[in-house]
Protein backbone atom coordinates (compact mmCIF):
# COMPACT_ATOMS: atom_id res chain seq x y z
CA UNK A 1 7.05 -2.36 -36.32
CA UNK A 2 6.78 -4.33 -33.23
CA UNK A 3 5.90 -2.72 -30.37
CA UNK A 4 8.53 -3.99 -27.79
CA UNK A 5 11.21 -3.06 -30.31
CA UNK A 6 10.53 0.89 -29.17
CA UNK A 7 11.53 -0.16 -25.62
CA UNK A 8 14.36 2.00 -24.76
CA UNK A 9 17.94 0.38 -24.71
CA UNK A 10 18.74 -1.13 -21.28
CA UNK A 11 15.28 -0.60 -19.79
CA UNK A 12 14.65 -3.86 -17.46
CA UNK A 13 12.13 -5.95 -19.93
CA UNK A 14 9.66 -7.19 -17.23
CA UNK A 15 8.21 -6.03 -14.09
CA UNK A 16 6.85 -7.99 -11.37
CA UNK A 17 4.92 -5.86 -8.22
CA UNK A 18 4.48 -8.14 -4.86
CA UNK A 19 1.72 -6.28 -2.65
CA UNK A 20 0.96 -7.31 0.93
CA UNK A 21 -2.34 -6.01 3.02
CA UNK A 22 -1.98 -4.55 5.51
CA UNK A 23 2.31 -4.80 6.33
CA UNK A 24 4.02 -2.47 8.75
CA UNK A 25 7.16 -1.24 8.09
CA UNK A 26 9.08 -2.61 10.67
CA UNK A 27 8.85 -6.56 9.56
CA UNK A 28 11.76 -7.48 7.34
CA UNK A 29 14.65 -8.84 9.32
CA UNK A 30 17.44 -7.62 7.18
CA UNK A 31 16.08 -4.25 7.79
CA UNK A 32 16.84 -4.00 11.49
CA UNK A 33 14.07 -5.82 13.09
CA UNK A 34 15.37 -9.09 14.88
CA UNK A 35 12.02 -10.52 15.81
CA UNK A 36 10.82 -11.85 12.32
CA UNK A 37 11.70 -14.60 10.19
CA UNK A 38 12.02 -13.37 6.53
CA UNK A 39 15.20 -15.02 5.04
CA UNK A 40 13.94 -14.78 1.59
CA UNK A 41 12.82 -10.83 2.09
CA UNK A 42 16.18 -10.69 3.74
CA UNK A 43 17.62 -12.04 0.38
CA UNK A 44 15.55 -9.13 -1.89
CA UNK A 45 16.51 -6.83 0.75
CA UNK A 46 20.00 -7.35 0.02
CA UNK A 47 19.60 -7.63 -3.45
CA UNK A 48 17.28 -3.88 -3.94
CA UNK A 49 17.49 -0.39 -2.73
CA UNK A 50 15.47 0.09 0.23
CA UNK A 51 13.13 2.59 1.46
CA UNK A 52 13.20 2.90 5.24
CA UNK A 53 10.62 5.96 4.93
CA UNK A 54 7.92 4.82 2.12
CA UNK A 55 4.55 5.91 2.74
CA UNK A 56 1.52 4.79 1.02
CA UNK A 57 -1.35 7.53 0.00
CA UNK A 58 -4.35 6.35 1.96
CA UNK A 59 -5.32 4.71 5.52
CA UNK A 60 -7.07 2.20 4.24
CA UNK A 61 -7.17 -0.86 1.32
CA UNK A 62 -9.55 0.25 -1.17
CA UNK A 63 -8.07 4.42 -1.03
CA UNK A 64 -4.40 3.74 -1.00
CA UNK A 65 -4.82 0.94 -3.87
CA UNK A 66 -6.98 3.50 -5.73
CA UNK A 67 -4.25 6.21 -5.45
CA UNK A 68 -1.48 3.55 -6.21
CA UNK A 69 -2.71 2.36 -9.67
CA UNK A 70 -4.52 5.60 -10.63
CA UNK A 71 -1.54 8.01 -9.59
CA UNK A 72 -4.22 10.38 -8.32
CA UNK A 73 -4.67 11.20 -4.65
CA UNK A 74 -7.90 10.63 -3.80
CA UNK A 75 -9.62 14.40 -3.84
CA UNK A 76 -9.01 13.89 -7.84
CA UNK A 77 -10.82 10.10 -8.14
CA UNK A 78 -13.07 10.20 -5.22
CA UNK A 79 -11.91 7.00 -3.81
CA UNK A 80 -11.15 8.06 -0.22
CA UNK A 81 -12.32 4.72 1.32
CA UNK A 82 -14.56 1.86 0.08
CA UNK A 83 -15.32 3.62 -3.41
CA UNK A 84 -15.33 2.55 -6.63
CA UNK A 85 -12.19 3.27 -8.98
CA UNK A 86 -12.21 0.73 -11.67
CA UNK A 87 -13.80 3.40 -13.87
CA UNK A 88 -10.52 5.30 -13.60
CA UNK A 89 -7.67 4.90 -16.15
CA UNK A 90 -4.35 4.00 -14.36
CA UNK A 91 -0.72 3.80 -15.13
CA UNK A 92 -1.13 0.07 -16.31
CA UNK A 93 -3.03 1.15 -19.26
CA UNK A 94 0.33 2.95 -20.94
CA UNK A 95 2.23 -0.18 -20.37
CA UNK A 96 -0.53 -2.45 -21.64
CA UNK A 97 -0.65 0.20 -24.59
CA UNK A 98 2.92 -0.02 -25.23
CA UNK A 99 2.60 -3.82 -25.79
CA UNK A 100 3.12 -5.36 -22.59
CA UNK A 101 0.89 -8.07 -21.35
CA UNK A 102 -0.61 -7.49 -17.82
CA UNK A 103 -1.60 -10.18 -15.19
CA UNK A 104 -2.69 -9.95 -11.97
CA UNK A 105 -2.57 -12.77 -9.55
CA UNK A 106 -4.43 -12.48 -6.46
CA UNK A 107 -5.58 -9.45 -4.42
CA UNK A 108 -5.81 -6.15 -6.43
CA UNK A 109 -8.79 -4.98 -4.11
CA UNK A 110 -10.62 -2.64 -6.91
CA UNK A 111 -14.31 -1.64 -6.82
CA UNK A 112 -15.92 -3.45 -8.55
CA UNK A 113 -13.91 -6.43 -7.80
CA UNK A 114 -14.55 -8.18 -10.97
CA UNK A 115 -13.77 -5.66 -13.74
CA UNK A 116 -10.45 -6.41 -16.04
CA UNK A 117 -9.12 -2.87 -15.81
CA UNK A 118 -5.74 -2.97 -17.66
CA UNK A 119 -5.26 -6.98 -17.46
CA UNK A 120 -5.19 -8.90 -20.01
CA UNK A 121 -5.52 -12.06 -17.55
CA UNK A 122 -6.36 -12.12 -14.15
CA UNK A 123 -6.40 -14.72 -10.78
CA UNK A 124 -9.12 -13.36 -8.45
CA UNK A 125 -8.68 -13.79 -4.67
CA UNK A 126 -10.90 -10.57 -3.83
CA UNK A 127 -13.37 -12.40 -2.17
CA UNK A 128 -12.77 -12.01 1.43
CA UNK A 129 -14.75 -12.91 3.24
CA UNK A 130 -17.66 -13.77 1.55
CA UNK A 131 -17.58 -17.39 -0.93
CA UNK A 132 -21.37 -16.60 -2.32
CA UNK A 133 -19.93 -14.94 -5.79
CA UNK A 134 -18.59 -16.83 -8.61
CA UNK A 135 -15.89 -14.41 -10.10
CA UNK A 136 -13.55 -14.87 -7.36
CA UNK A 137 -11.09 -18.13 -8.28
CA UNK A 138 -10.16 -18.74 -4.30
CA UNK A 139 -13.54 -19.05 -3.27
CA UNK A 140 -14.34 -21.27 -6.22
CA UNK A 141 -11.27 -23.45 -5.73
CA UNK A 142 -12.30 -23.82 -1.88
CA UNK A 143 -15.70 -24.68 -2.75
CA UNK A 144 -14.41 -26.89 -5.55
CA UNK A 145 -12.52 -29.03 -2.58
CA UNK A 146 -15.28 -29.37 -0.79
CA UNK A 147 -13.91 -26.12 2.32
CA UNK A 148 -15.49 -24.04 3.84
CA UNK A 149 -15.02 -20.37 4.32
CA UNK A 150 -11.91 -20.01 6.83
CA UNK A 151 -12.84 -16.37 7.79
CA UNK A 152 -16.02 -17.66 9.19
CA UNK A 153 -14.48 -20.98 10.92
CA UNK A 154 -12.09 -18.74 12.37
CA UNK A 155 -14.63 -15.58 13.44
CA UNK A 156 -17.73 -17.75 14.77
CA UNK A 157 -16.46 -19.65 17.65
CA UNK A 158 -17.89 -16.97 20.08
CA UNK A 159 -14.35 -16.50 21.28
CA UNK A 160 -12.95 -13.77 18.37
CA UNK A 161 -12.33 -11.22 20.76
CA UNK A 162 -10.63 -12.46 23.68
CA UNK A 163 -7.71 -13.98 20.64
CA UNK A 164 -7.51 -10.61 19.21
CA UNK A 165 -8.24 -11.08 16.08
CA UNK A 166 -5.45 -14.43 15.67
CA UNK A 167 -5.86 -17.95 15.62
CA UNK A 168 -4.36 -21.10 13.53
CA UNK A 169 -5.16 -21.30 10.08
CA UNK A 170 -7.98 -24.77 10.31
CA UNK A 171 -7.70 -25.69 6.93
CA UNK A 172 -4.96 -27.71 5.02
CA UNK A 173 -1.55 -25.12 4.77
CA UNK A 174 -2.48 -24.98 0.66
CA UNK A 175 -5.64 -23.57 1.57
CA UNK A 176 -4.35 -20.63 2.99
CA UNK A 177 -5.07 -17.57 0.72
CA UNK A 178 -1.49 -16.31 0.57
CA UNK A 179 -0.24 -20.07 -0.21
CA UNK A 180 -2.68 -20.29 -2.81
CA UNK A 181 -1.48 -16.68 -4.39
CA UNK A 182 1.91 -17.69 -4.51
CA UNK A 183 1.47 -20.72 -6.36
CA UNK A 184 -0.71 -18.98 -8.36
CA UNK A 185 1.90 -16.70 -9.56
CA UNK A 186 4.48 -19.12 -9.87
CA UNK A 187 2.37 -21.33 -11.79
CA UNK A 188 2.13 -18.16 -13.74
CA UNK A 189 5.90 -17.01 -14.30
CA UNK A 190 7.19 -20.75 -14.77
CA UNK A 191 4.45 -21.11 -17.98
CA UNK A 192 4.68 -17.78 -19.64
CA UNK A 193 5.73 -17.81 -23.69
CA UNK A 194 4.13 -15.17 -24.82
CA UNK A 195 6.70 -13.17 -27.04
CA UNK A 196 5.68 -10.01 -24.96
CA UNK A 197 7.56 -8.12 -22.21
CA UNK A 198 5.11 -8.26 -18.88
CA UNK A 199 3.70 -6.49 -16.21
CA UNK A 200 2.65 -8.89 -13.42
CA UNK A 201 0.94 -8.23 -10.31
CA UNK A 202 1.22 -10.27 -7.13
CA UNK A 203 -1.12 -9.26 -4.37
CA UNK A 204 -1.13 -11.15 -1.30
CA UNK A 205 -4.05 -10.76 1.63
CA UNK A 206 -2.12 -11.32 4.85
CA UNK A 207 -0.88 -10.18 6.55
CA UNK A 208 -4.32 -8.32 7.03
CA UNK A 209 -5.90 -10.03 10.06
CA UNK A 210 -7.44 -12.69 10.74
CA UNK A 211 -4.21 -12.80 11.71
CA UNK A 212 -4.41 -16.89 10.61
CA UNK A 213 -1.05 -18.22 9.35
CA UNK A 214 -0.53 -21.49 8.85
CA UNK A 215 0.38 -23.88 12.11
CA UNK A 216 3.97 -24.71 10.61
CA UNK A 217 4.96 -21.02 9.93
CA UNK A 218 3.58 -19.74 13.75
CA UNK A 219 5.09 -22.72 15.24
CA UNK A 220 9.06 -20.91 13.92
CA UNK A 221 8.19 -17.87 16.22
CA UNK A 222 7.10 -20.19 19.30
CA UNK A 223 8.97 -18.75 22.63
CA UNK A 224 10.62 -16.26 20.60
CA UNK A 225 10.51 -12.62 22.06
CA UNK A 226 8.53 -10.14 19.91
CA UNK A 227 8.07 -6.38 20.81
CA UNK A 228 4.85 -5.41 23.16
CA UNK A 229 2.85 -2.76 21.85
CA UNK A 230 3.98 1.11 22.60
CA UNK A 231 0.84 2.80 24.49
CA UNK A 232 0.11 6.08 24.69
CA UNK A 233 1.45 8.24 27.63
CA UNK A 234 -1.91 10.21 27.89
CA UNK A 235 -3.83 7.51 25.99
CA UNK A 236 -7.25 8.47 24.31
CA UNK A 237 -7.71 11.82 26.22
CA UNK A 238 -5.05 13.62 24.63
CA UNK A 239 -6.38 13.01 20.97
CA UNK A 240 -8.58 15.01 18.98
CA UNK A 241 -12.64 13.61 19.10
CA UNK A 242 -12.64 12.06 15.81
CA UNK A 243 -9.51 10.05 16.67
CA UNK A 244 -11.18 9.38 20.51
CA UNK A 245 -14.38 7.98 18.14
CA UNK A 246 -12.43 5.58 15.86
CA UNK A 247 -10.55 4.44 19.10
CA UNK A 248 -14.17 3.21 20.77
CA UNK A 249 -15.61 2.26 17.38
CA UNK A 250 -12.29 -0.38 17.16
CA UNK A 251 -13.12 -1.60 20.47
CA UNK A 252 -16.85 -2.31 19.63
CA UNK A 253 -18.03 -2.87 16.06
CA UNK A 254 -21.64 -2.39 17.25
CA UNK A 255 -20.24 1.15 17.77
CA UNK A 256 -20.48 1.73 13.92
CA UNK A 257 -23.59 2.26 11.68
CA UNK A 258 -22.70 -1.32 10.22
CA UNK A 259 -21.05 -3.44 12.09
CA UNK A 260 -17.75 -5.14 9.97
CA UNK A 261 -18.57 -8.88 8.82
CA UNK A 262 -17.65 -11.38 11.21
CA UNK A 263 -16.25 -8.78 13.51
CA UNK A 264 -12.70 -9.47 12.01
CA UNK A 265 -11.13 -6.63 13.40
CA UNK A 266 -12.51 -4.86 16.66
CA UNK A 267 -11.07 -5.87 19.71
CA UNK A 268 -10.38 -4.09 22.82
CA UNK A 269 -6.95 -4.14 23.99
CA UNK A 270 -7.18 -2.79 27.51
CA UNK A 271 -7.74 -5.97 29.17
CA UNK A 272 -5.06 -7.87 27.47
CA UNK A 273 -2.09 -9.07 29.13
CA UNK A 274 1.60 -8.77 27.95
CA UNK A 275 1.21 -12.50 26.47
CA UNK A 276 -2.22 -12.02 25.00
CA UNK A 277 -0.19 -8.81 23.09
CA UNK A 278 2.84 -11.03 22.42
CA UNK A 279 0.22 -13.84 21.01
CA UNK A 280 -1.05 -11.42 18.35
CA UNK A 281 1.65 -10.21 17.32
CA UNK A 282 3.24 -13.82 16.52
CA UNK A 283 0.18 -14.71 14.18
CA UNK A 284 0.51 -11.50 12.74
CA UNK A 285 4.40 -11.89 12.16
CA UNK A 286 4.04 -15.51 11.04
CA UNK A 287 1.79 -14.75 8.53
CA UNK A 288 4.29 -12.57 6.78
CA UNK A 289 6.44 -15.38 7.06
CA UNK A 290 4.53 -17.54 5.02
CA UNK A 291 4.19 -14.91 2.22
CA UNK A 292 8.11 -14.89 2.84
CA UNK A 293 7.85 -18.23 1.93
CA UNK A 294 5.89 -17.86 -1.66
CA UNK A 295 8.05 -15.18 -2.50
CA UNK A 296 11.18 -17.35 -1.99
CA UNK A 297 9.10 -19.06 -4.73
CA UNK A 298 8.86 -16.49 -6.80
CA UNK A 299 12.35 -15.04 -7.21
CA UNK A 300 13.08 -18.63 -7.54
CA UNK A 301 10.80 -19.37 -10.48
CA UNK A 302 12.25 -15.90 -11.88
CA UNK A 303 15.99 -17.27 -11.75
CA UNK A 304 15.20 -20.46 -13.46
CA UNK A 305 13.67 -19.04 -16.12
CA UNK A 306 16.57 -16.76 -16.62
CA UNK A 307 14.14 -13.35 -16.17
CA UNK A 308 16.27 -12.22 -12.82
CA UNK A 309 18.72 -9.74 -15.21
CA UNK A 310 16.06 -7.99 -16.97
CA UNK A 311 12.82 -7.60 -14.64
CA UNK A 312 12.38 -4.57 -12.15
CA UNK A 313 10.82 -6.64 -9.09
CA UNK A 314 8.86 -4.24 -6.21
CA UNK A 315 7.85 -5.24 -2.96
CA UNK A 316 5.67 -3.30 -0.57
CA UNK A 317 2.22 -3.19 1.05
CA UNK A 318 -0.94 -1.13 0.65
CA UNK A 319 -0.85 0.57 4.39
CA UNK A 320 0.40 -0.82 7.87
CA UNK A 321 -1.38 -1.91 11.25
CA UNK A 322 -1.21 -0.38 14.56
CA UNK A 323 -0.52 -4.33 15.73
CA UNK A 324 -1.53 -2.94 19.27
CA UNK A 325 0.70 0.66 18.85
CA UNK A 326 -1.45 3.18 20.45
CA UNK A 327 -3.80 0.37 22.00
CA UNK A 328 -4.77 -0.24 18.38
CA UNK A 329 -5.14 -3.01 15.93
CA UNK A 330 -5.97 -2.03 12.30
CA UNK A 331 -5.42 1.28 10.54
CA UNK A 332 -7.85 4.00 9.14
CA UNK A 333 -5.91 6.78 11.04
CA UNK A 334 -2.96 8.34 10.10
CA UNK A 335 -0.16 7.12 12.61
CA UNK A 336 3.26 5.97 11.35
CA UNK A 337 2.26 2.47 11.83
CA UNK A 338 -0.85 2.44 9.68
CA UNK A 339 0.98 4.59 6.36
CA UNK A 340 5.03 3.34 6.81
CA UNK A 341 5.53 0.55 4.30
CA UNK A 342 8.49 -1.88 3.36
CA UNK A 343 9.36 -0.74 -0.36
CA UNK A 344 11.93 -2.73 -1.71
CA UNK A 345 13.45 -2.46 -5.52
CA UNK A 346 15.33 -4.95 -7.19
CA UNK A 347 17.01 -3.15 -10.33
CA UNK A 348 17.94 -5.91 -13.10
CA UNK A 349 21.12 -7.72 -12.51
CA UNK A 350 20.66 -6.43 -8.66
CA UNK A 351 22.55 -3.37 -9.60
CA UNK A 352 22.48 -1.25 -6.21
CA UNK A 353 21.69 -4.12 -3.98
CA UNK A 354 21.95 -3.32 -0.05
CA UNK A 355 21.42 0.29 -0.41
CA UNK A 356 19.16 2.17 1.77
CA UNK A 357 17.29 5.23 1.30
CA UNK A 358 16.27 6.93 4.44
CA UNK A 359 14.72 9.67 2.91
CA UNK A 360 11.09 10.69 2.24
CA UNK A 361 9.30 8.32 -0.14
CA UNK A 362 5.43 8.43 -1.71
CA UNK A 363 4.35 5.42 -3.40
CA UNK A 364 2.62 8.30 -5.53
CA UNK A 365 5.56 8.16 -7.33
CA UNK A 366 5.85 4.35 -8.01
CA UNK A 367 3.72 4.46 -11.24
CA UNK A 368 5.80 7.41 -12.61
CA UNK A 369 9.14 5.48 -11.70
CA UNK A 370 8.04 2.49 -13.34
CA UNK A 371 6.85 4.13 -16.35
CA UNK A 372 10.35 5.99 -16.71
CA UNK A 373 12.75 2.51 -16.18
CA UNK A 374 10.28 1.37 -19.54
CA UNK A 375 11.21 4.25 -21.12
CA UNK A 376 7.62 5.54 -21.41
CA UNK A 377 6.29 8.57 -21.12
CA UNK A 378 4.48 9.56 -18.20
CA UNK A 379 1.29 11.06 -18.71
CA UNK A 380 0.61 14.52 -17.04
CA UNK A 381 -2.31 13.04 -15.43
CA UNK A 382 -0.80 11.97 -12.48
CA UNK A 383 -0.14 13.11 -9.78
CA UNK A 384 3.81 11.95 -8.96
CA UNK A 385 6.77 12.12 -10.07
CA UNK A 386 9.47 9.73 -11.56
CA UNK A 387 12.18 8.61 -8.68
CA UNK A 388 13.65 6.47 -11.41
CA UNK A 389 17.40 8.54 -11.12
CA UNK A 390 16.95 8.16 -7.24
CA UNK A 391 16.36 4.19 -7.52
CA UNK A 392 19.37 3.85 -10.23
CA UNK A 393 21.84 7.06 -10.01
CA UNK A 394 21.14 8.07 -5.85
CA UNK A 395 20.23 11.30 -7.36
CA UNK A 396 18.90 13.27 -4.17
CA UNK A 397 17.07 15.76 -6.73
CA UNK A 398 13.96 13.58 -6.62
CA UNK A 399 13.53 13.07 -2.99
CA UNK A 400 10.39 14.63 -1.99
CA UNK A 401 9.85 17.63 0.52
CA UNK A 402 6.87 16.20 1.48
CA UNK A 403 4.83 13.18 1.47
CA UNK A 404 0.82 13.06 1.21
CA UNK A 405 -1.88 11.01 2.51
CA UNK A 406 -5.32 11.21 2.07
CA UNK A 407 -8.39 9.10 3.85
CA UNK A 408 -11.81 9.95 4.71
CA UNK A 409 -12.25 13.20 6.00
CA UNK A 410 -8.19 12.74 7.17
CA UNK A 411 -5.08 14.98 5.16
CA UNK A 412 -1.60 14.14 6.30
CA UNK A 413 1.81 16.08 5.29
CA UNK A 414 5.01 14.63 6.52
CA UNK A 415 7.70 16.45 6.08
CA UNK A 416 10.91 15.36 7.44
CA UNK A 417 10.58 16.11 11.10
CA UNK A 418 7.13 17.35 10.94
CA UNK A 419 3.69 15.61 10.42
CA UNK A 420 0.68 17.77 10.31
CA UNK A 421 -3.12 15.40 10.49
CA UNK A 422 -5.89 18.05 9.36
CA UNK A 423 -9.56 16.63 9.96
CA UNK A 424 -11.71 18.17 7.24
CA UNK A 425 -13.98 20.57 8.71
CA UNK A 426 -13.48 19.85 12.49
CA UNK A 427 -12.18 22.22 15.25
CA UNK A 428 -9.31 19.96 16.28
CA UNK A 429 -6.09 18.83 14.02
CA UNK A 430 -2.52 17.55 15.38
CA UNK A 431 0.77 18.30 15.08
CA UNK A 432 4.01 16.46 15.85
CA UNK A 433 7.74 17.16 16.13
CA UNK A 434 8.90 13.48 14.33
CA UNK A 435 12.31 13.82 15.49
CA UNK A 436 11.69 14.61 19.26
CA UNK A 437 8.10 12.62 19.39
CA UNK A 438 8.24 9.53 16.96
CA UNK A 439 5.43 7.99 19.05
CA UNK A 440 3.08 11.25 18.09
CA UNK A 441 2.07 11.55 21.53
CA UNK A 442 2.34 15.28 22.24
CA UNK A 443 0.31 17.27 20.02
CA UNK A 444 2.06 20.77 19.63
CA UNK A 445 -1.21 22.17 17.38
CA UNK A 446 -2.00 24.52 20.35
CA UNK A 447 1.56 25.57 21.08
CA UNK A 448 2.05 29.24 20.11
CA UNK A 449 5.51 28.57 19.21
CA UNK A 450 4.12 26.40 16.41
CA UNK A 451 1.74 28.70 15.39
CA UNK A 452 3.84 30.21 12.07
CA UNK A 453 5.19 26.59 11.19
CA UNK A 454 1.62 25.08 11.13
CA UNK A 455 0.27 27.87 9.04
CA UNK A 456 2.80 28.04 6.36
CA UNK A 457 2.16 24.10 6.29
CA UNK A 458 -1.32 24.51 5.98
CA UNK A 459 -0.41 26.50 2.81
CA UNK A 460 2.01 24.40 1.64
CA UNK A 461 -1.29 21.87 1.53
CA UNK A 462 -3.82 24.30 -0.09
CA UNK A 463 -1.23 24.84 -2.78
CA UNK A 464 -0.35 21.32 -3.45
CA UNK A 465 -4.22 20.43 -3.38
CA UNK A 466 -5.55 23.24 -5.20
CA UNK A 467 -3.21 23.10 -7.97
CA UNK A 468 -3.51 19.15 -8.29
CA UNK A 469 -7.22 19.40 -8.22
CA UNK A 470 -7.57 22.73 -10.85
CA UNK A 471 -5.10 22.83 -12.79
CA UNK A 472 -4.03 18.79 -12.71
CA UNK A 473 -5.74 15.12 -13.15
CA UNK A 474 -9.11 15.89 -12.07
CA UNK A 475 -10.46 17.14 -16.11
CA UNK A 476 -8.10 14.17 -17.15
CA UNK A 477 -8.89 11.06 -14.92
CA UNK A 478 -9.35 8.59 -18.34
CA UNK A 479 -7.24 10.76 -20.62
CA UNK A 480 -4.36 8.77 -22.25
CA UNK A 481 -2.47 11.60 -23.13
CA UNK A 482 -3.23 13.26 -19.80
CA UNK A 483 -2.44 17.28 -20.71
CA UNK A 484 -2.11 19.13 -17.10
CA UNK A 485 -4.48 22.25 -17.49
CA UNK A 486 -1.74 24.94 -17.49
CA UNK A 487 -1.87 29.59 -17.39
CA UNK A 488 -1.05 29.74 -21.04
CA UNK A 489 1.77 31.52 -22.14
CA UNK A 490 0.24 34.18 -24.27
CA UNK A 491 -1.36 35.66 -20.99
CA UNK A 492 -0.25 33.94 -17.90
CA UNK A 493 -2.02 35.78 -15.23
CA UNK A 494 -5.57 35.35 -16.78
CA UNK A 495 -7.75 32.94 -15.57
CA UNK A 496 -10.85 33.05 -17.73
CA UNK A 497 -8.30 31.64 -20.59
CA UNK A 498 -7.79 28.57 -18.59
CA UNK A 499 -7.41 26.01 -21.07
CA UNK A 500 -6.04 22.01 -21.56
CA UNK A 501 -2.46 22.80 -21.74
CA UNK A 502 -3.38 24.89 -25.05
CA UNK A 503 -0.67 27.33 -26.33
CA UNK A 504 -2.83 28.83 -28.51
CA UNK A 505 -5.83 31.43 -27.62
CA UNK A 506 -9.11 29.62 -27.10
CA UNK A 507 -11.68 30.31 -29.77
């Protein structure tokens, strides 16, 4: 029997997943924020269901990317930060199994870079930004035409610094990494006859800095008012010491062990001037605008080839920047800026189009939700849930209480008007009324008034981490079937029977 004739009735067909680096949530126009230029993000906005509180599961590329396509938080992979996954099975493997085919075009950002995982073809633009390996196809196409590295054009002039991390693109506009992506994937979408259903990834770089977009796309936000950066009231003294060291390692990369390549990122803000702040933030803007631009493409290639009524389309990014917020650039730590994410879904047929969720959202729960619209079954491996009845029906049963994020030796729980950021093994944690304090700048950990509500959140963590790590994915990581460990039924309150979701007594 052929495969895709088990797809369930009215499941979309297709799905196509557009990832940024690095995007706060706060840059689609449509969505409230007047500053940017996004008409055709505008367009999917009004087209999908919206999620004006997604949060991704890690501060940084490589650990929320692991958690994404795993569906395991990172104390069940061991992926917190720059670690290698690829050895993990993740959600893409059912829906290759199923008798999809799976492409990936551009940045997945798996360790180690080159491996297939579940893909049956891949476009590599991984290699940032380095151009001494062959496996990556942007580095080979620039050194095919004769280019040079941009990331080291852009990082050498002696002057990185003082730009904050932004400057012009200096090659040729269809040199630019995210151009190059986009026509990657349309090339792909316009060509594809396979008989197949797909599962296509699109994973841009930007707008991860250097914040280079190309001249044409920063020359639309020239003279037009952007919003300054939101500093601190009591700045770096009223943070916990871990935080106070990331804040001076970000203003001096000779501060860490290793100092990042090309010293893309570290800058110190305090001597910047409202325009120098305004400056960045324009690069940084425009470069979303030209991945606006390439997904215009996209849902334009989709429409001609008549795939727009049965493909579930996604948009979002793997984590956020502080853009200057808290007299940061970059992420790592666990503000709002650095996990809040756009998260747009287009049902087929736009069914839904314009509606907004403002309610709690994990991208956790993206891999279960996608498995669900294909009428799969989701394996008991992972750690989410399906929010496919939120997405389609509004069904408030699957909105989360609370959202997770895990990074390094850094645990946050958001709750709705609560955000607790526990530092593994250190003296200090904080602890923020969201509604009263968006800007997390008064830490209530030390308040006695807090003192019960901080506690029974701390629980509310052991319990969610103890029973995801003992009795969930971490004895199934490359199981297919994925069978949560479970207190068998026989005799439920004995935990020397422990066994693989068994219902019968172990021998």
């Amino acid at each position: 029997m052929n495969r895709r004739a088990t797809l369930r009735t009215g499941a979309p067909l297709n799905v196509v997943v557009i990832k940024t680096d690095q995007q706060r949530a706060d840059t689609i126009a449509a969505m409230g924020n007047p500053h940017m230029i996004t008409p055709n993000l505008d367009r999917l906005f009004r087209e999908s269901v919206a999620f004006s509180k997604a949060y991704c599961c890690g501060a940084t590329c490589v650990a929320s990317r692991g958690a994404f396509y795993t569906g395991q938080f990172p104390h069940n992979t061991g992926c917190y930060a720059f670690d290698k996954w690829t050895h993990n099975r993740s959600w893409v493997h059912e829906i290759k199994d199923a008798g999809y085919y799976t492409a990936a075009m551009g940045k997945v950002h798996h360790i180690p870079f080159p491996d297939m995982m579940a893909y049956d073809e891949r476009v590599i633009a991984e290699n940032f930004p380095n151009m001494e390996v062959s496996f990556d196809d942007y580095a080979n196409y620039l050194k095919a035409e004769g280019q040079e590295s941009p990331c080291r054009l852009l990082t050498q002039d002696g002057k990185w610094m003082e730009k904050c991390t932004s400057d012009v693109f200096p090659l040729e506009e269809k040199y630019h990494v995210d151009q190059y992506v986009g026509r990657m994937a349309t090339r792909w979408i316009n060509d594809y006859d396979r008989d197949e259903p797909f599962y296509l990834h699109v994973g841009f770089q930007g707008p991860h800095d250097p914040y280079d977009p190309p001249k044409r796309f920063l020359d639309m936000y020239e003279g037009r008012d952007v919003p300054l950066p939101h500093f601190d009231e009591k700045g770096i003294d009223a943070r916990p010491p871990q935080y106070a060291r990331f804040m001076e390692a970000s203003r001096n990369p000779d501060k860490f062990d290793i100092a990042p390549p090309y010293g893309v990122w570290a800058t110190d803000l305090r001597d910047k001037d409202e325009e120098d702040l305004k400056r960045m933030r324009r690069h940084y803007y425009a470069k979303i605008t030209g991945i606006d631009y390439q997904v215009g493409k996209i849902l334009d290639t989709l429409e001609a080839r008549h795939l727009m009524d049965n493909t579930l389309i996604l948009f979002t990014s793997d984590h956020g920047d502080n853009l200057g917020d808290h007299e940061m650039i970059y992420k790592w730590l666990m503000t709002e800026q650095a996990l809040r994410v756009p998260l747009l879904a287009r049902l087929p047929g736009a069914a839904r189009g314009g509606t907004v969720d403002e309610d709690l959202f994990s991208q956790m729960d993206i891999g279960p939700t996608i498995l669900t619209a294909l009428g799969l079954e989701v394996p008991a491996r992972l750690d989410g849930s399906s929010n496919w009845k939120r997405l389609t029906e509004g069904n408030r049963s699957e909105v989360p209480e609370k959202v997770y994020c895990e990074d390094n030796y850094l645990t946050m729980v958001r709750s709705k008007d609560r955000k607790l950021i526990y530092y593994a093994g250190q003296e200090q944690e904080e602890y923020f009324d969201m509604e009263a304090d968006p800007w997390e700048e008064h830490n209530l950990a030390k308040d006695p008034a807090y003192e019960l509500e901080i506690l029974k959140l701390k629980a509310d963590m052991l319990e969610w981490l103890t029973v995801s790590r003992y009795l969930g994915s971490v004895v199934h990581v490359n199981d297919a079937g994925g069978e949560r460990s479970i207190w068998p039924a026989y005799h439920p309150h004995d935990p020397y029977v422990l066994s693989a979701g068994s219902k019968k007594p172990a021998k």
